[in-house]
Protein backbone atom coordinates (compact mmCIF):
# COMPACT_ATOMS: atom_id res chain seq x y z
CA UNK A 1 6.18 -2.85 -20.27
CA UNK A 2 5.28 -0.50 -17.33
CA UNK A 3 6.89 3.17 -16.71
CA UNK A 4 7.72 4.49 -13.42
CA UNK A 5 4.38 5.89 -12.01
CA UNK A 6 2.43 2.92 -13.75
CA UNK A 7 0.52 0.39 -12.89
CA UNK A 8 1.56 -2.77 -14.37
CA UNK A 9 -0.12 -5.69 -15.66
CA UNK A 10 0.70 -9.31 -14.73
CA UNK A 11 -0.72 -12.75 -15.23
CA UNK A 12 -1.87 -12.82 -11.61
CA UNK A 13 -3.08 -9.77 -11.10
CA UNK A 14 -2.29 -5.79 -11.31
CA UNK A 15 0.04 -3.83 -9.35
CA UNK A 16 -0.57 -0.04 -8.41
CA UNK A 17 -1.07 2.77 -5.99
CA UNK A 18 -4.13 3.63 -4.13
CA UNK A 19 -5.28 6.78 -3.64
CA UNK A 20 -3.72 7.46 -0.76
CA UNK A 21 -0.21 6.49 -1.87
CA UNK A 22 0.16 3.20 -0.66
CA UNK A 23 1.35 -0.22 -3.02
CA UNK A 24 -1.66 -2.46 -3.41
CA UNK A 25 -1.51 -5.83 -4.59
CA UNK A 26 -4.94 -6.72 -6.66
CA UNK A 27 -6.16 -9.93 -6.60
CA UNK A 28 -6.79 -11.03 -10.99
CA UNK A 29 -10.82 -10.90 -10.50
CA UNK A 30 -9.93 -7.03 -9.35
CA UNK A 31 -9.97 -7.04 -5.76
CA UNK A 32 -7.68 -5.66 -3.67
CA UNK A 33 -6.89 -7.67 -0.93
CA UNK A 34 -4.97 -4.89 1.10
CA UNK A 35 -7.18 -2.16 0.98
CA UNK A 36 -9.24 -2.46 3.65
CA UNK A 37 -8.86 -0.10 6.38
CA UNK A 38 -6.19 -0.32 9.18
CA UNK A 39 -5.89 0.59 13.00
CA UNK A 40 -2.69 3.27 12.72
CA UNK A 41 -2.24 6.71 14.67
CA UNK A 42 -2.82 9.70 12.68
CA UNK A 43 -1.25 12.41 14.65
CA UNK A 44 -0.37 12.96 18.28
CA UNK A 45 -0.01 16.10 20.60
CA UNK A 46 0.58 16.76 24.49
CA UNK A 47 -1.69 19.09 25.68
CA UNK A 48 -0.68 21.10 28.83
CA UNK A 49 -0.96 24.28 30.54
CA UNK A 50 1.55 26.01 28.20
CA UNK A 51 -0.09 24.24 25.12
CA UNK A 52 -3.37 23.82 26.02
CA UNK A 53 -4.69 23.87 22.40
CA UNK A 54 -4.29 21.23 19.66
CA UNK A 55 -4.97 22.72 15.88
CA UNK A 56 -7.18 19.65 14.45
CA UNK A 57 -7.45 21.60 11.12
CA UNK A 58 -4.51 19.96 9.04
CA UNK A 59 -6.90 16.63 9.70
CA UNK A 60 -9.82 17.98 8.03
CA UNK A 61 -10.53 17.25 4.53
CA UNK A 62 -10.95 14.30 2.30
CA UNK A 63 -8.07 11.67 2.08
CA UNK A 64 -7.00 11.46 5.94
CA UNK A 65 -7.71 8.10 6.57
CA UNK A 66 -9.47 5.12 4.58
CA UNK A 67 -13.23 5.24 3.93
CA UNK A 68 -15.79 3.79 6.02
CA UNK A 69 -13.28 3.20 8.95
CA UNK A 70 -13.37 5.06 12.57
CA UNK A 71 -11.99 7.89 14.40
CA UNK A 72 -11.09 8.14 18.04
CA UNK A 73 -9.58 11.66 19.92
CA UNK A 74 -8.47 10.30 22.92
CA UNK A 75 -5.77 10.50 25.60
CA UNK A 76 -2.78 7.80 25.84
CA UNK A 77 -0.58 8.94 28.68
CA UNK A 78 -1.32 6.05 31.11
CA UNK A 79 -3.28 2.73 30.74
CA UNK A 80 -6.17 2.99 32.93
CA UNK A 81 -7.39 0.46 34.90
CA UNK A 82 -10.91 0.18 32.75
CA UNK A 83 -10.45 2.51 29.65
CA UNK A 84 -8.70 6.00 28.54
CA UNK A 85 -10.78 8.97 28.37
CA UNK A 86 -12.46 9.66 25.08
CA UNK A 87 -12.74 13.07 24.12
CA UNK A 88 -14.49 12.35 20.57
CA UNK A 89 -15.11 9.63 17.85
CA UNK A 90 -16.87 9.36 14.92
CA UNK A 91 -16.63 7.62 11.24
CA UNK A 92 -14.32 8.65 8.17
CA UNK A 93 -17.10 8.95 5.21
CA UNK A 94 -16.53 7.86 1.61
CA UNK A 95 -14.04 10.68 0.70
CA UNK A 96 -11.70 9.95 3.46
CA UNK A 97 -12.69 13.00 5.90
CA UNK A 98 -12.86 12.07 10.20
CA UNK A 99 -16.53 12.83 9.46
CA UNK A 100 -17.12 15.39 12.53
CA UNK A 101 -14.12 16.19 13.90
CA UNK A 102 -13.57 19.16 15.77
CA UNK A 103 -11.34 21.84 14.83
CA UNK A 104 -9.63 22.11 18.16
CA UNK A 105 -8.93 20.49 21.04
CA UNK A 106 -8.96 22.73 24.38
CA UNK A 107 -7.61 20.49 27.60
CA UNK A 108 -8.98 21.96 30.96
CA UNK A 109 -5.77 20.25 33.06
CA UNK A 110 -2.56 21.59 33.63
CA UNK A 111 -0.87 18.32 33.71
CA UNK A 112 1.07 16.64 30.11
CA UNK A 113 -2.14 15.13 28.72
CA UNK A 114 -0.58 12.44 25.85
CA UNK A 115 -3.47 13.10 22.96
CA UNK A 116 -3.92 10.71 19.74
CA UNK A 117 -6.15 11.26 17.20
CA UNK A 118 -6.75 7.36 16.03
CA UNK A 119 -8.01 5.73 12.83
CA UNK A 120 -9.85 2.30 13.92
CA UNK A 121 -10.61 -0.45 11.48
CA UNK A 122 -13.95 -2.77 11.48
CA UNK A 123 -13.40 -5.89 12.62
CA UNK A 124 -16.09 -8.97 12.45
CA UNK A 125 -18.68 -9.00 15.72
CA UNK A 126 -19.58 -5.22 15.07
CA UNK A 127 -16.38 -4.20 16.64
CA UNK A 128 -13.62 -1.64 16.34
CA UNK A 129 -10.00 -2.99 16.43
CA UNK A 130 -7.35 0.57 17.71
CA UNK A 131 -3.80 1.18 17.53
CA UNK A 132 -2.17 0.85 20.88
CA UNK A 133 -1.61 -1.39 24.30
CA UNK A 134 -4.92 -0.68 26.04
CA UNK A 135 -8.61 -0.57 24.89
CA UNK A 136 -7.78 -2.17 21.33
CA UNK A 137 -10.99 -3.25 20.60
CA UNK A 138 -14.29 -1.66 21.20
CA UNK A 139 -18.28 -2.20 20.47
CA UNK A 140 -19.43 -0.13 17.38
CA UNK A 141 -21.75 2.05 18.69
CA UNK A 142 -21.34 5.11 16.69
C-alpha cells in the first residue's frame, strides 16, 4: 500500500512524480509516456522606459525547464506580419538549465515591449513547436 509522497505500484504500470514536480504516468516496460518536453511560457516581463531591465537570474540554474528541449527570449506584444523579434535562444542541457541565457535583458525602446522567455519542445522534421498564436513552429537551427 502506498503513503502520501510515494510512488505506487500497479499491475499496469507505476505512478510518481518527476523531478520537476509533475504526476507521470509510466508505461509497465518503464517508460514514461508524459515526460517528454512541452511548449509552455516560463516567465514574462514588459520592458519599457521606466523598466527597461528584466532580472533573468531567478531562470538560471538546473531544473527550469525539461532536458534537451529549447529556449526562446523573445517579444509577444503584436503578431507580426512574418515573425516576432528574437532577442536570444538556445537549448536547456541535461540538468534542466536554458543553457546560455543571459542574465539580463536591457530593451533600447521606450515603448511597452511584451517579453517571454519560452521553453520549445522537439517536434518530428527537425523542428521546434512554441507556446503562443504566431511563429509556433520553427526550423532547429541552434
Amino acid at each position: 500500500m502506498g503513503t502520501p509522497g510515494m510512488a505506487v505500484l500497479r499491475p499496469s504500470g507505476m505512478r510518481g512524480l518527476h523531478p520537476n514536480g509533475m504526476a507521470v504516468l509510466f508505461n509497465p516496460d518503464g517508460t514514461c509516456a508524459t515526460c517528454c518536453p512541452r511548449a509552455l511560457v516560463l516567465a514574462s516581463y514588459v520592458t519599457n522606459a521606466e523598466h527597461p531591465v528584466w532580472d533573468l537570474t531567478p531562470y538560471q540554474g538546473p531544473g527550469m525547464a525539461e532536458p534537451w528541449s529549447y529556449w526562446r527570449l523573445i517579444e509577444v506584444g503584436t503578431c507580426y506580419p512574418n515573425e516576432y523579434p528574437w532577442y536570444d535562444a538556445g537549448y536547456v542541457n541535461q540538468t534542466g538549465q536554458l543553457y546560455g541565457l543571459q542574465t539580463y535583458f536591457e530593451t533600447p525602446y521606450f515603448y511597452n515591449g511584451y517579453m517571454e522567455l519560452q521553453i520549445g519542445r522537439p517536434i518530428p522534421g527537425d523542428r521546434i513547436e512554441w507556446p503562443g498564436l504566431c511563429q509556433t513552429i520553427t526550423r532547429r537551427s541552434m
